[in-house]
Protein backbone atom coordinates (compact mmCIF):
# COMPACT_ATOMS: atom_id res chain seq x y z
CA UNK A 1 126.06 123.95 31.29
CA UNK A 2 124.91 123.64 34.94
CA UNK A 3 122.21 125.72 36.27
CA UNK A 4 121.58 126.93 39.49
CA UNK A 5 120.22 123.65 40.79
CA UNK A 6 122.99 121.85 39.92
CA UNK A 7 125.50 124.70 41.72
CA UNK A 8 123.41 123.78 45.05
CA UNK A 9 123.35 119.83 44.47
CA UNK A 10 126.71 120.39 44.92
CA UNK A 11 127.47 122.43 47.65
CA UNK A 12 125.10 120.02 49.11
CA UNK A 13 127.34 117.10 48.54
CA UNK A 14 130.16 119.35 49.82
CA UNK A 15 128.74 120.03 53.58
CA UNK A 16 127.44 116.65 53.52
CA UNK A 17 130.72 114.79 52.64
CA UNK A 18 132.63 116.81 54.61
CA UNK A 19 130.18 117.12 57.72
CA UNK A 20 130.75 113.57 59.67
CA UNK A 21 134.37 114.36 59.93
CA UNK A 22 133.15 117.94 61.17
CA UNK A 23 131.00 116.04 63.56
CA UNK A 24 133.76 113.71 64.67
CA UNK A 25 136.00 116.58 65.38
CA UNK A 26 133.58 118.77 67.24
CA UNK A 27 132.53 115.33 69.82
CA UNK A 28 135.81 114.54 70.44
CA UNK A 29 136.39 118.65 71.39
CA UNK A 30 132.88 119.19 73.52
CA UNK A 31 132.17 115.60 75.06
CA UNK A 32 128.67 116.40 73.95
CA UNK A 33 126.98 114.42 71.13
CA UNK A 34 124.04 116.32 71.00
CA UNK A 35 125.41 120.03 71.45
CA UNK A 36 128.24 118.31 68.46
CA UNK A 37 125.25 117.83 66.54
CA UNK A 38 123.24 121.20 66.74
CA UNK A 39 126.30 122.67 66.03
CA UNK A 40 127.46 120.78 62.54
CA UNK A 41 123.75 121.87 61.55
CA UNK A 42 124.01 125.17 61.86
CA UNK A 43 127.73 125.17 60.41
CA UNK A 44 126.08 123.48 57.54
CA UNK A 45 123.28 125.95 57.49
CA UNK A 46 125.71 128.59 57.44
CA UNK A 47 127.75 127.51 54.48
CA UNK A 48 124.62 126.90 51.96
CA UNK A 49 124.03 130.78 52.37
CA UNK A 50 127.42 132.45 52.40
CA UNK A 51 129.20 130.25 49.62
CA UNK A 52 126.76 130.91 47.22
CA UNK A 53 127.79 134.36 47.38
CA UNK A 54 131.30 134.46 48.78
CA UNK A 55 132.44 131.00 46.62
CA UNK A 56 133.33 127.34 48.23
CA UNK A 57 136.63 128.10 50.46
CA UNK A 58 139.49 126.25 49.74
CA UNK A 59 139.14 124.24 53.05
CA UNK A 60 135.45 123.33 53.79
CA UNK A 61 136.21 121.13 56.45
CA UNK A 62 138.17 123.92 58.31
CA UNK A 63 135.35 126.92 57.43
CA UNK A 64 132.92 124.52 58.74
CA UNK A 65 134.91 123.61 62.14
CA UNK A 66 135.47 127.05 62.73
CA UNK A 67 131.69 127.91 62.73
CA UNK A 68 130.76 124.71 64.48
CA UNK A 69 133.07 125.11 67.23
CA UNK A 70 132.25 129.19 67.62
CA UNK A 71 128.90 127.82 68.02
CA UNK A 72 129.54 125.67 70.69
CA UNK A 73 131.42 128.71 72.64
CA UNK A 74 127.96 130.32 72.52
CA UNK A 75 125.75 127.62 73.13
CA UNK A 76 128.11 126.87 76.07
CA UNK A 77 127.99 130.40 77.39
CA UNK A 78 124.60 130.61 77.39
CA UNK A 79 123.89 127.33 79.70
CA UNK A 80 122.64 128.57 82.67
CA UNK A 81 124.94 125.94 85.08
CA UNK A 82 128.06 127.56 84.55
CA UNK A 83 131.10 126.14 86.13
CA UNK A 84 132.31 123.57 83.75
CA UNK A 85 130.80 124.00 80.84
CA UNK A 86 132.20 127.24 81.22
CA UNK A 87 135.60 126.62 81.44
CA UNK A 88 135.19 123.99 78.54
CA UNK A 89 133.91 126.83 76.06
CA UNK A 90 136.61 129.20 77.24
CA UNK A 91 138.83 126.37 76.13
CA UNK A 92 137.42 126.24 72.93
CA UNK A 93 136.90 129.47 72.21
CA UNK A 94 141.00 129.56 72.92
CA UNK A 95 142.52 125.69 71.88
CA UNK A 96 146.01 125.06 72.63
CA UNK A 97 148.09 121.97 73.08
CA UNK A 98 145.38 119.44 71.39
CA UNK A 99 144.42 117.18 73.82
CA UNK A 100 145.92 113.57 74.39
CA UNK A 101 143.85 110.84 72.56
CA UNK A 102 146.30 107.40 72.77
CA UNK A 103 146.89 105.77 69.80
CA UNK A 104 143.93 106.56 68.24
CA UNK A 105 144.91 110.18 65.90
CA UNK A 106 141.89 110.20 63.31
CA UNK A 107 138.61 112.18 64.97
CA UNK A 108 136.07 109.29 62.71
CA UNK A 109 137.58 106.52 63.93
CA UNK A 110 138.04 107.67 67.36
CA UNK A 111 134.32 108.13 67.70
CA UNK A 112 133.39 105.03 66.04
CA UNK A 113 135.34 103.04 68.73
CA UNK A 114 133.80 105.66 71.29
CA UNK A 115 130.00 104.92 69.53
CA UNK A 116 130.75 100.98 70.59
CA UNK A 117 130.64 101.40 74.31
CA UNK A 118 130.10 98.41 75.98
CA UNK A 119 126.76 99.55 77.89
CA UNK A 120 125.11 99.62 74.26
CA UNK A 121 123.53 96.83 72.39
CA UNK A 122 125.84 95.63 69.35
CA UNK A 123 123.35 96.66 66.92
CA UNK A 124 123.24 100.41 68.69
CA UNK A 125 126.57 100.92 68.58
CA UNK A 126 126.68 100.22 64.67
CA UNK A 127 123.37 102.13 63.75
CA UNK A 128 124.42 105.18 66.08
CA UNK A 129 128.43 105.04 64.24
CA UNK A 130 126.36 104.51 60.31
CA UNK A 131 123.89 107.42 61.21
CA UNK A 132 126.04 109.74 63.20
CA UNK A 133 129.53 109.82 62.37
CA UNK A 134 129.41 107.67 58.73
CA UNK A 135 126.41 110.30 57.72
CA UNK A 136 123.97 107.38 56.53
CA UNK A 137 120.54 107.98 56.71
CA UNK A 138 118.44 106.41 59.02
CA UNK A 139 116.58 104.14 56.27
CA UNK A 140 119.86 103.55 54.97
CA UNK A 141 120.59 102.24 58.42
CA UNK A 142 117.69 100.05 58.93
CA UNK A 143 118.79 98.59 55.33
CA UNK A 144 122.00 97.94 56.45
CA UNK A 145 120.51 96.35 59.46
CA UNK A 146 117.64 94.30 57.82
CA UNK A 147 115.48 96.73 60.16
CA UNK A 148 112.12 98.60 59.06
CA UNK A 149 113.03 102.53 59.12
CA UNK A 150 110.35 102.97 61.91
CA UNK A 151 111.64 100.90 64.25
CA UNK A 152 115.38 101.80 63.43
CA UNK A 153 114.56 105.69 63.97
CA UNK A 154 112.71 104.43 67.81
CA UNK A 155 115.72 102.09 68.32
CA UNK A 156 118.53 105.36 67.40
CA UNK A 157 116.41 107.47 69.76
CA UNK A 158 116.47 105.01 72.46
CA UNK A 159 120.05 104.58 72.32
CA UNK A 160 120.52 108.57 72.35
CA UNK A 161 118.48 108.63 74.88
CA UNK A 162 119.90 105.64 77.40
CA UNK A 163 123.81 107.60 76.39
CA UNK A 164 121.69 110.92 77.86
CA UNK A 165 120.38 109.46 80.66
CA UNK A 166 123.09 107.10 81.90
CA UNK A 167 125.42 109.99 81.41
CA UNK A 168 127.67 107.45 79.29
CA UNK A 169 130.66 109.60 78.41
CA UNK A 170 132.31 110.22 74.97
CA UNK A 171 135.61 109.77 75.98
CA UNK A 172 138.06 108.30 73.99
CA UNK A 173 138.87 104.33 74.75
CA UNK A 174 142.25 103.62 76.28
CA UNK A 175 144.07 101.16 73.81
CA UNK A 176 143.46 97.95 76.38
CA UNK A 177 139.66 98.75 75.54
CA UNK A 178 140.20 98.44 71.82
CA UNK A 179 140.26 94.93 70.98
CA UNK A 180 136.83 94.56 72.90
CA UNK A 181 135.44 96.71 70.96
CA UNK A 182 137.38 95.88 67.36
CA UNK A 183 134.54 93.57 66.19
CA UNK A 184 131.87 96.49 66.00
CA UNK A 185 134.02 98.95 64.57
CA UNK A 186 134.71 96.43 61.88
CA UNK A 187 131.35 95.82 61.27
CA UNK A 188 130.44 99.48 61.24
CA UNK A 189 133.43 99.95 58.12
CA UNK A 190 131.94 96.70 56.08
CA UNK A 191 128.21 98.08 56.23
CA UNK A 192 130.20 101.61 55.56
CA UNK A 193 131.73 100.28 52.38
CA UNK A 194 128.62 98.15 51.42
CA UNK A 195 126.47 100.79 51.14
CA UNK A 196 128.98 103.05 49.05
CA UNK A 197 129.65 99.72 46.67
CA UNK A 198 125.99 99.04 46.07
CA UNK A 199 123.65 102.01 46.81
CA UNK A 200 120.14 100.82 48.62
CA UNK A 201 118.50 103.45 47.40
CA UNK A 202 118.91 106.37 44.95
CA UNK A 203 119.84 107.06 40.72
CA UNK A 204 123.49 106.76 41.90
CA UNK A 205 124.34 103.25 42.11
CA UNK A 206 127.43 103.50 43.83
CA UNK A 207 128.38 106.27 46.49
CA UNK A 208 132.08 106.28 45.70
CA UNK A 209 132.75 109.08 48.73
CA UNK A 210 131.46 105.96 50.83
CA UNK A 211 133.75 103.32 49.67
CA UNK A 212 136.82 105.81 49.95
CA UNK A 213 135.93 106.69 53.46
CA UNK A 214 134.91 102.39 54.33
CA UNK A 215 138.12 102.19 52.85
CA UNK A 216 140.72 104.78 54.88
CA UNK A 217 139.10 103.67 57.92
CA UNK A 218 140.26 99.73 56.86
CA UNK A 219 143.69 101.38 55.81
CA UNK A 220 144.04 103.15 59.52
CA UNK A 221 142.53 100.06 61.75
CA UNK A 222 145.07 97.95 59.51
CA UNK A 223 147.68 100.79 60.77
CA UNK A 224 146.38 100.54 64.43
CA UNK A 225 145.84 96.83 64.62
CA UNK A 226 148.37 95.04 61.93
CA UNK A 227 147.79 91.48 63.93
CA UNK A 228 144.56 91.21 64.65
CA UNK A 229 142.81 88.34 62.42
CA UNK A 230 139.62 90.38 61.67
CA UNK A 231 140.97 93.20 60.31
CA UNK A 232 143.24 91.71 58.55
């Protein structure tokens, strides 16, 4: 019989499993990785104290886009420079027509081909694309990476940072920009699937909600790209 513990081990599992794609959603709707971020957490927040008591929804993912992106309309409304950020939370707070994003249809991999923007080192576009959108921590990252946790948590910072201050947009790439960018994205789905196929660290040896997702993501490039030699 499983005990309380257990009942919040997995609701745990739940918001974590289902937060990256949260995460990749909410980017690709506020342009703003951060303010995506802050947003997910408190989402996630959120749904470890009301499903306890109200029960697991029957759509996370939706319950916990709806509260992320309500969030945003109030972080939004509350900037002090209003103007644009203003009329982006009003859209938000009201979506209609989804917006155009090209050939790529999948939130996850959009923003791992967003993540490997050419004015970031190869190795920060994977890390931020493992840690950010693919959920891996950031000592499963510097495993991944054959890179001391330390230095991979100064090296994430400093590419969060350099996005920040260069005011390097998340906008979707326009197909021509794809195959320049193919190689990390492909990189970012082997480490992806690596990690779920042998766990670096944990009881669980394999992460199987790793290797599905490493998997779907080969299954969509594959879709996206059928003659490209790499993915093949």
């Amino acid at each position: 019989m499983s005990g309380p513990s257990d009942t919040r081990e997995a609701l745990v599992r739940i918001v974590r499993d289902e937060g990256t794609r949260v995460l990749a959603t909410l980017v690709r709707m506020t342009g703003d990785l951060s303010l995506a971020e802050d947003c997910v957490q408190d989402a996630a927040v959120r749904a470890l104290e009301r499903w306890p008591v109200d029960g697991v929804p029957d759509e996370p993912r939706a319950w916990l886009t709806v509260v992320a992106r309500r969030r945003a309309v109030d972080l939004m409304r509350r900037e002090s420079a209003r103007g644009a950020k203003e009329a982006a939370g009003m859209e938000l707070a009201t979506p209609g027509e989804p917006p155009d994003v090209g050939v790529l249809h999948d939130d996850l991999l959009r923003l791992v081909f967003t993540c490997a923007h050419p004015a970031l080192s190869t190795e920060a576009q994977v890390a931020l694309s493992l840690r950010i959108l693919c959920g891996l921590t950031t000592a499963e990252v510097g495993r991944a990476l054959l890179v001391p946790e330390p230095t991979m948590q100064k090296r994430l910072a400093r590419a969060k940072a350099k996005i920040k201050t260069a005011g390097i947009p998340y906008r979707v790439p326009a197909a021509d920009d794809l195959p320049a960018r193919v190689d990390t994205v492909l990189t970012t789905v082997y480490l992806l699937f690596n990690e779920g196929y042998a766990a670096s660290a944990g009881d669980v040896p394999q992460r199987h909600e790793l290797v599905g997702e490493a998997i779907r993501l080969g299954r969509l490039l594959r879709e996206l790209m059928p003659d490209d030699a790499g993915v093949a």
